[in-house]
PDB file of N, CA and C in Angstrom:
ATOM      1  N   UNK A   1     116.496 141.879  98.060  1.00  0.00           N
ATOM      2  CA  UNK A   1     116.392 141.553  99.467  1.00  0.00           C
ATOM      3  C   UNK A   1     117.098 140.239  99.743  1.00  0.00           C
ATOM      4  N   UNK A   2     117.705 139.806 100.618  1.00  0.00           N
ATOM      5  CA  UNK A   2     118.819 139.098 101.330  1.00  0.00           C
ATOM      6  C   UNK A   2     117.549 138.088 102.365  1.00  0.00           C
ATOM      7  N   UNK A   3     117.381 136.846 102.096  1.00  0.00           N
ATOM      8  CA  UNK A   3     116.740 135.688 102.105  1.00  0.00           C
ATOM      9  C   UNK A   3     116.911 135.332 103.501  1.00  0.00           C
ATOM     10  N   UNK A   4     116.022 134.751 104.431  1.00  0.00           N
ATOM     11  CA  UNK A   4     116.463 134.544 106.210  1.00  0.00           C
ATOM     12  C   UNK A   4     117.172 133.227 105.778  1.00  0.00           C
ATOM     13  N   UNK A   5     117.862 133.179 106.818  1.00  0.00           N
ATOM     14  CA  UNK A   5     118.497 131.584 106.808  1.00  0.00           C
ATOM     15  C   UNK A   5     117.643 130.957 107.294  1.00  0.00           C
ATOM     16  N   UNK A   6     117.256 129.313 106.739  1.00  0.00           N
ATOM     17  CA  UNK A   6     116.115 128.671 107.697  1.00  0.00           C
ATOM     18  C   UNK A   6     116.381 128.465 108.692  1.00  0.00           C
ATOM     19  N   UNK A   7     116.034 128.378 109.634  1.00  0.00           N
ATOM     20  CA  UNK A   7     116.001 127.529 111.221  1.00  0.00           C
ATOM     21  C   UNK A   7     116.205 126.128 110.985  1.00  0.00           C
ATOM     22  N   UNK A   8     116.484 125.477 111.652  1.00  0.00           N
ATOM     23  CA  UNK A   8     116.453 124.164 111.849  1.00  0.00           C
ATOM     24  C   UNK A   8     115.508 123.558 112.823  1.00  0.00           C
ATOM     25  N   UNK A   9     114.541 122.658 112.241  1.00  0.00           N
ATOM     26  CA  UNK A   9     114.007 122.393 112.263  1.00  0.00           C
ATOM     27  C   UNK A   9     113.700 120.539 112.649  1.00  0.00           C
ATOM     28  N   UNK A  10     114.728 120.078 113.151  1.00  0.00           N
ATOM     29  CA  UNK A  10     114.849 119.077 112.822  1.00  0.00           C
ATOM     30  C   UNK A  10     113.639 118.219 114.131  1.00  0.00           C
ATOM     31  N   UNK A  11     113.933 118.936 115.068  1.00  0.00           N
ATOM     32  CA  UNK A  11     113.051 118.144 116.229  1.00  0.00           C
ATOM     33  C   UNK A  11     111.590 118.405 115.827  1.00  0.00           C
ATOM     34  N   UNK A  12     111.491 119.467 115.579  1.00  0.00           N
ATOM     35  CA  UNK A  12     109.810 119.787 114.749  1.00  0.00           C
ATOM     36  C   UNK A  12     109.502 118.554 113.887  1.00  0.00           C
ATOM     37  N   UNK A  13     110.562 118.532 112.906  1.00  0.00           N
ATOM     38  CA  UNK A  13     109.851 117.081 111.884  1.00  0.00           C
ATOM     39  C   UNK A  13     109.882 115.854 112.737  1.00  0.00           C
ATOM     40  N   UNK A  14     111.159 115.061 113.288  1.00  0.00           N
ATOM     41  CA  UNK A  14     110.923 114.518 114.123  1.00  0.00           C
ATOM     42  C   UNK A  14     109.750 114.017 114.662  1.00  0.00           C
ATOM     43  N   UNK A  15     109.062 114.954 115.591  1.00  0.00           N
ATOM     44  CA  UNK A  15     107.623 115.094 116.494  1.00  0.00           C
ATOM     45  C   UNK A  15     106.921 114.912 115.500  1.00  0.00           C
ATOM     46  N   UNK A  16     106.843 115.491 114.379  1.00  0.00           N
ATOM     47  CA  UNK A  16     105.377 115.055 113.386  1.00  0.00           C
ATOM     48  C   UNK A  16     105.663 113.458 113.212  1.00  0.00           C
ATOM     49  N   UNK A  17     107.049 113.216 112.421  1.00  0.00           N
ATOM     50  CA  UNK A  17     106.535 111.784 111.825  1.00  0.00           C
ATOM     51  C   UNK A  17     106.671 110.690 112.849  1.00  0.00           C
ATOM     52  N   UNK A  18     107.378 110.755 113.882  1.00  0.00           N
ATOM     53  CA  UNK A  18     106.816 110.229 115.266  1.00  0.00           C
ATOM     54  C   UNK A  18     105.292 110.120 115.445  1.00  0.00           C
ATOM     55  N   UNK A  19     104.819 111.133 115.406  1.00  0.00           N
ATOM     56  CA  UNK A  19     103.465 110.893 115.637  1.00  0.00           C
ATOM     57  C   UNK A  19     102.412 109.952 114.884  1.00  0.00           C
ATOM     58  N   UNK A  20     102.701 110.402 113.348  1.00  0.00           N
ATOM     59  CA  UNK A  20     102.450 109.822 112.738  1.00  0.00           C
ATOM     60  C   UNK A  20     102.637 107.979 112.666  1.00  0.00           C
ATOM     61  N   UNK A  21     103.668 107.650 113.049  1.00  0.00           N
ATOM     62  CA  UNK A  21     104.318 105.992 112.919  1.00  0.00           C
ATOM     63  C   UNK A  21     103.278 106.079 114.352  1.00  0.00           C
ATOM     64  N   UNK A  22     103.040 106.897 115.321  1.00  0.00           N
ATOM     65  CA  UNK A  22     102.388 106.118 116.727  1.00  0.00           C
ATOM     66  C   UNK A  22     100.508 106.025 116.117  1.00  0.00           C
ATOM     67  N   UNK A  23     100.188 106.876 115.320  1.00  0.00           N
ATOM     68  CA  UNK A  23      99.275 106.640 114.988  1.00  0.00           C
ATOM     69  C   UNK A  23      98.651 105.363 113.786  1.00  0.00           C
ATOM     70  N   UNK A  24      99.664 105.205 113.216  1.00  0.00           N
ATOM     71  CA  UNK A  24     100.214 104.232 112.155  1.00  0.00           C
ATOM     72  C   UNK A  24      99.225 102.781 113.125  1.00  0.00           C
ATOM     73  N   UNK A  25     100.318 103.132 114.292  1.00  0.00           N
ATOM     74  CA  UNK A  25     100.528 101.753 115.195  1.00  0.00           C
ATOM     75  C   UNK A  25      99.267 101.683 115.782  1.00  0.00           C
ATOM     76  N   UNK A  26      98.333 102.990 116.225  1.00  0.00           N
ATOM     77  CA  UNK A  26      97.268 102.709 116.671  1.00  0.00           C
ATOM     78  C   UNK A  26      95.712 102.089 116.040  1.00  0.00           C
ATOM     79  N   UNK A  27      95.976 102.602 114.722  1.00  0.00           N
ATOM     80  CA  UNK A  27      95.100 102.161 114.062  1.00  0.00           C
ATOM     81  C   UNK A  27      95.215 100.646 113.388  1.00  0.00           C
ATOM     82  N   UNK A  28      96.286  99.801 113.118  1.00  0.00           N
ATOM     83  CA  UNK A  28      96.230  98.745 112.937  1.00  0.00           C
ATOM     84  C   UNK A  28      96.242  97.976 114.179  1.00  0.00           C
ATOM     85  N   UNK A  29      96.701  98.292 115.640  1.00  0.00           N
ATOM     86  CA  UNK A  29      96.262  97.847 116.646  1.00  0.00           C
ATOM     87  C   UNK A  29      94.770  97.361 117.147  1.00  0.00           C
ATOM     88  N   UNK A  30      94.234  98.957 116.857  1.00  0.00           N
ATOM     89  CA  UNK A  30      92.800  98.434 117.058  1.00  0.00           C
ATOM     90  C   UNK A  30      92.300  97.634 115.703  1.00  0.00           C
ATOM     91  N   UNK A  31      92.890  97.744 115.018  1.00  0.00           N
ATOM     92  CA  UNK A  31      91.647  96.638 113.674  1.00  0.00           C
ATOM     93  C   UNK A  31      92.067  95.529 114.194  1.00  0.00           C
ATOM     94  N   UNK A  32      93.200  94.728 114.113  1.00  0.00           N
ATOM     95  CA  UNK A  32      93.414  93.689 114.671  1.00  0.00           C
ATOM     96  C   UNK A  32      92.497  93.368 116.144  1.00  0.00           C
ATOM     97  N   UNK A  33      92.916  94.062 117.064  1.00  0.00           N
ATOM     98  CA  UNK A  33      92.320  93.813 118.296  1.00  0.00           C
ATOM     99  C   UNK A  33      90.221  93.312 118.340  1.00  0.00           C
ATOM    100  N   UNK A  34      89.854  94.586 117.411  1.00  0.00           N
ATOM    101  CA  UNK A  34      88.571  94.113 117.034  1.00  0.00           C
ATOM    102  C   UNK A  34      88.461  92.817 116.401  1.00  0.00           C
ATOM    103  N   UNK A  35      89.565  92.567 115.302  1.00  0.00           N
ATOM    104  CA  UNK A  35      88.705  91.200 114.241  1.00  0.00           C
ATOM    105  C   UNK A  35      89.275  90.265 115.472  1.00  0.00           C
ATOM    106  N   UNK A  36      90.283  90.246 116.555  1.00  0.00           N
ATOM    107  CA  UNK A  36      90.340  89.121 117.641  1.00  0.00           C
ATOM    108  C   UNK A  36      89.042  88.916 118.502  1.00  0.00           C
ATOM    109  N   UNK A  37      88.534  90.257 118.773  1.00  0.00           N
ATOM    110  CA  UNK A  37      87.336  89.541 119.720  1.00  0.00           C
ATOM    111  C   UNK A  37      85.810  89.275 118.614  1.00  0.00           C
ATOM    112  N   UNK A  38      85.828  90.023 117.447  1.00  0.00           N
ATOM    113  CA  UNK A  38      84.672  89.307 116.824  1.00  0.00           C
ATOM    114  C   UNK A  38      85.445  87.866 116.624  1.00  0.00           C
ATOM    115  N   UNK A  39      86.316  87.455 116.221  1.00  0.00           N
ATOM    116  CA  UNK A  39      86.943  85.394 116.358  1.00  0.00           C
ATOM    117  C   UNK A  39      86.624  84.758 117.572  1.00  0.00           C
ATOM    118  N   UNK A  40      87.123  85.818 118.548  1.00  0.00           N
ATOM    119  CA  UNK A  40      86.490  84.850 119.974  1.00  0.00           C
ATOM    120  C   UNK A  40      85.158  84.622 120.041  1.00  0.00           C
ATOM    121  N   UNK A  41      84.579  85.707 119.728  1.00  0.00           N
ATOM    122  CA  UNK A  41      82.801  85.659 119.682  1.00  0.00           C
ATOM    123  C   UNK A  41      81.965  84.771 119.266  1.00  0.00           C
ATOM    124  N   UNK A  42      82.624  84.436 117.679  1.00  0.00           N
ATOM    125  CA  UNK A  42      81.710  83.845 116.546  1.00  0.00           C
ATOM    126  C   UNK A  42      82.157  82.220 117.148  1.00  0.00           C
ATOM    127  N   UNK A  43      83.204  81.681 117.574  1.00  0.00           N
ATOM    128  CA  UNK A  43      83.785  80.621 118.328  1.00  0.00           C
ATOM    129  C   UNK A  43      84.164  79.261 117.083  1.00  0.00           C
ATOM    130  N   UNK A  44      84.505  80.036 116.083  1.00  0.00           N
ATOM    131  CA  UNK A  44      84.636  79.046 115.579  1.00  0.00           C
ATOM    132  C   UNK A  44      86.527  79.455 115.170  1.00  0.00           C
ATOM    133  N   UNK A  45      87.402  78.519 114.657  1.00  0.00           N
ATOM    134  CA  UNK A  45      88.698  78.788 114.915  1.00  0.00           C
ATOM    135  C   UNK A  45      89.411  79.159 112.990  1.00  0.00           C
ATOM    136  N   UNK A  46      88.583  79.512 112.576  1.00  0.00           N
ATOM    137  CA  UNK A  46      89.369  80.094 111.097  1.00  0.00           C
ATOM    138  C   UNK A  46      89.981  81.601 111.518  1.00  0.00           C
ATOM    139  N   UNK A  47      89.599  82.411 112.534  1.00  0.00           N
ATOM    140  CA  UNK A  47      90.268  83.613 112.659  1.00  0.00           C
ATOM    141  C   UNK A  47      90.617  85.046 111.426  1.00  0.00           C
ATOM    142  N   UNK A  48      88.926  84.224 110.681  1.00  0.00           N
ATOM    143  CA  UNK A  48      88.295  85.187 109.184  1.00  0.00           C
ATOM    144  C   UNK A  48      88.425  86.765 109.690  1.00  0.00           C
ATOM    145  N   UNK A  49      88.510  87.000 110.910  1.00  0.00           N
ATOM    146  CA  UNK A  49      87.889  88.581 110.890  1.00  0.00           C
ATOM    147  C   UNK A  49      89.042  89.145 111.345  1.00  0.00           C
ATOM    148  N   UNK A  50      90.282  88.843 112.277  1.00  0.00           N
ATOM    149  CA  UNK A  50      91.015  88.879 112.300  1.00  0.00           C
ATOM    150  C   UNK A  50      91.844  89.356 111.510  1.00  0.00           C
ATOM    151  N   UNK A  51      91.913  88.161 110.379  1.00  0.00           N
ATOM    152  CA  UNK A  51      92.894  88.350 108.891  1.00  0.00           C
ATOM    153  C   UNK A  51      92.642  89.531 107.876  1.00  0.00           C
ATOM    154  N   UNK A  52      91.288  90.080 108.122  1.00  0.00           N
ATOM    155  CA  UNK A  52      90.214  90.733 107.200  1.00  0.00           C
ATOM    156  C   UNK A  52      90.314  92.304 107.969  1.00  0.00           C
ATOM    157  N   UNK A  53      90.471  92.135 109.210  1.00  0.00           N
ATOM    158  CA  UNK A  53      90.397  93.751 110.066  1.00  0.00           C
ATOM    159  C   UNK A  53      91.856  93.642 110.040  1.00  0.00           C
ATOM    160  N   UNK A  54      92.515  92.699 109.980  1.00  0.00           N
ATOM    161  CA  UNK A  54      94.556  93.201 109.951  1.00  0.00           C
ATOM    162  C   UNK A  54      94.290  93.519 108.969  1.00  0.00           C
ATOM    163  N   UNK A  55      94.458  93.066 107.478  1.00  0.00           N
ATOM    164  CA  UNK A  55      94.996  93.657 106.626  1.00  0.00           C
ATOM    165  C   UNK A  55      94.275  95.025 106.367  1.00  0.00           C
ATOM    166  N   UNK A  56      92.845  94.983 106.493  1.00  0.00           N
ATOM    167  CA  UNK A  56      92.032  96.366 106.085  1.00  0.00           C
ATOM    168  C   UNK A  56      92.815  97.467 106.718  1.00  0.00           C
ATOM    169  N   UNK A  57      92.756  97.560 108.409  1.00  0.00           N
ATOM    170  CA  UNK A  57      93.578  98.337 108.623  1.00  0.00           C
ATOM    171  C   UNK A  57      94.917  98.939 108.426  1.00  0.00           C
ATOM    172  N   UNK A  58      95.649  97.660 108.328  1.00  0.00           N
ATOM    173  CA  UNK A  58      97.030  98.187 107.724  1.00  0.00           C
ATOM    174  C   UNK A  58      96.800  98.922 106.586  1.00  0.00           C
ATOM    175  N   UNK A  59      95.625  98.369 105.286  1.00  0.00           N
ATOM    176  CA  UNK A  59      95.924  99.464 104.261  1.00  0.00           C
ATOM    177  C   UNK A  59      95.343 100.858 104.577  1.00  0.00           C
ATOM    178  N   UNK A  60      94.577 101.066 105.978  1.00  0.00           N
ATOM    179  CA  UNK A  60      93.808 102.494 106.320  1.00  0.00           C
ATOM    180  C   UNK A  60      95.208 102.969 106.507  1.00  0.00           C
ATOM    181  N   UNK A  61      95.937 102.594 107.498  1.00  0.00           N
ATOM    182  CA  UNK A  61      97.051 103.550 107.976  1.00  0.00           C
ATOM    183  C   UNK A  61      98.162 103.645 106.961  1.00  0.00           C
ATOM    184  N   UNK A  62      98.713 102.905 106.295  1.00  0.00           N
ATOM    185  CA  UNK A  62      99.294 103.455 105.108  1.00  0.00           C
ATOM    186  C   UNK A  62      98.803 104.451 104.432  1.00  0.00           C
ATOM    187  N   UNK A  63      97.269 104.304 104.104  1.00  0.00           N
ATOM    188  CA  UNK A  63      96.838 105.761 103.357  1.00  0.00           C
ATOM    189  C   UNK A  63      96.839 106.937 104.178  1.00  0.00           C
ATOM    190  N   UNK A  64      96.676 106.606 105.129  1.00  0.00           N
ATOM    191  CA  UNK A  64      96.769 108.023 106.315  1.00  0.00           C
ATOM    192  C   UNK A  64      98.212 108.252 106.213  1.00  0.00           C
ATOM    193  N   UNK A  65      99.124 107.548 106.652  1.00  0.00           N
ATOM    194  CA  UNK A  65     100.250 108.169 106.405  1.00  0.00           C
ATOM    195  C   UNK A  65     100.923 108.599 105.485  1.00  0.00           C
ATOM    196  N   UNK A  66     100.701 107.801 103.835  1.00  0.00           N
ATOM    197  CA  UNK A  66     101.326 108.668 102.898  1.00  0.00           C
ATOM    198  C   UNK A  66     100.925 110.151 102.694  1.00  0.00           C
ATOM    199  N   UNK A  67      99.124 109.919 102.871  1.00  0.00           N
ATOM    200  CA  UNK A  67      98.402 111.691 103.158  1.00  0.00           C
ATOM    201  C   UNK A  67      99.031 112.148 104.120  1.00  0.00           C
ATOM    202  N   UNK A  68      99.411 112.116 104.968  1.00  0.00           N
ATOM    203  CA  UNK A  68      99.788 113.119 106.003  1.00  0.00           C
ATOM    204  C   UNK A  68     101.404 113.648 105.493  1.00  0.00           C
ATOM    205  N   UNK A  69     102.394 112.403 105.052  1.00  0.00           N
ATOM    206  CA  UNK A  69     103.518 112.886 104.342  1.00  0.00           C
ATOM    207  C   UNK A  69     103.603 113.915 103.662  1.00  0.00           C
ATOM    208  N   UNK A  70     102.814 113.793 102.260  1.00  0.00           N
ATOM    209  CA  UNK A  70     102.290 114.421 101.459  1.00  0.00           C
ATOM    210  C   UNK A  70     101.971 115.419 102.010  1.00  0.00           C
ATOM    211  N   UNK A  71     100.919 115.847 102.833  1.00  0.00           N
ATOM    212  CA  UNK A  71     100.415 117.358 102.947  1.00  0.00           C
ATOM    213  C   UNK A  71     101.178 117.962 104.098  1.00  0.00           C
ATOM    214  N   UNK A  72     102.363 117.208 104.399  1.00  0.00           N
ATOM    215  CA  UNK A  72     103.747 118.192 105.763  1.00  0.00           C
ATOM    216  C   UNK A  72     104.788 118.374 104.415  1.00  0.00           C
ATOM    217  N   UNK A  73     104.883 118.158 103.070  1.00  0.00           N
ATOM    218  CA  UNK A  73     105.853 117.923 102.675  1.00  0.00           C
ATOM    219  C   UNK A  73     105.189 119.433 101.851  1.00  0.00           C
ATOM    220  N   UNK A  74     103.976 119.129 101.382  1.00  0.00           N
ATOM    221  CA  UNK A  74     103.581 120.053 100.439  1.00  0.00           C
ATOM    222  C   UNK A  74     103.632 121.104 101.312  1.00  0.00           C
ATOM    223  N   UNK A  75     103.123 121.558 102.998  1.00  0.00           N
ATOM    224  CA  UNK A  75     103.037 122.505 103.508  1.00  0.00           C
ATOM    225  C   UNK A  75     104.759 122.990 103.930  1.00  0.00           C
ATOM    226  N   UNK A  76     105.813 121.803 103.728  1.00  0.00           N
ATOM    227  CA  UNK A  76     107.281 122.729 104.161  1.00  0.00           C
ATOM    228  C   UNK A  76     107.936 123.304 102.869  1.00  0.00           C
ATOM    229  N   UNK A  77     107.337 123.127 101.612  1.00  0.00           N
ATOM    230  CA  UNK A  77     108.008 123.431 100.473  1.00  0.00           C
ATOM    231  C   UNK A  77     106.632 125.214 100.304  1.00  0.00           C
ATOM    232  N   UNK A  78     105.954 125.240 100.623  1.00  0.00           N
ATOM    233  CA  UNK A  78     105.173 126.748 101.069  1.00  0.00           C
ATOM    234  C   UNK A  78     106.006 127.914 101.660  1.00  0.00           C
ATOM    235  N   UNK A  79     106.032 127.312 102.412  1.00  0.00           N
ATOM    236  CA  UNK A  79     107.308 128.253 103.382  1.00  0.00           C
ATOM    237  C   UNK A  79     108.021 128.708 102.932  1.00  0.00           C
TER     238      UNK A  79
END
């Protein structure tokens, strides 16, 4: 049997990892944004929670995004 040619696909991937980098952006947005108003709160000026919800988050969304890589990469090599 004689194999389909793939489609192209390119705006499809596109839209995923787009999404992905906007979600990237949302989740270290809000950690930051939270450890800013617990700093305003506590009123003292070291900006501990801040430094502590940036970096935490940044490493959440890195792990979300290499997982999500990972399981669009594992699901286009299925196909």
């Amino acid at each position: 049997m004689a194999k389909k040619p793939k489609k192209d696909n390119s705006l499809n991937t596109y839209a995923k990892y787009s999404g992905i980098g906007i979600q990237m952006f949302a989740i270290i947005g809000i950690g930051s944004y939270i450890g800013v108003k617990i700093d305003e709160n506590n009123g003292d000026d070291s900006n501990l929670w801040t430094i502590i919800l940036s970096l935490t988050s940044t490493i959440i969304a890195v792990v979300f995004v290499i997982r999500r890589i990972i399981a669009n990469s594992n699901s286009d090599h299925q196909k």
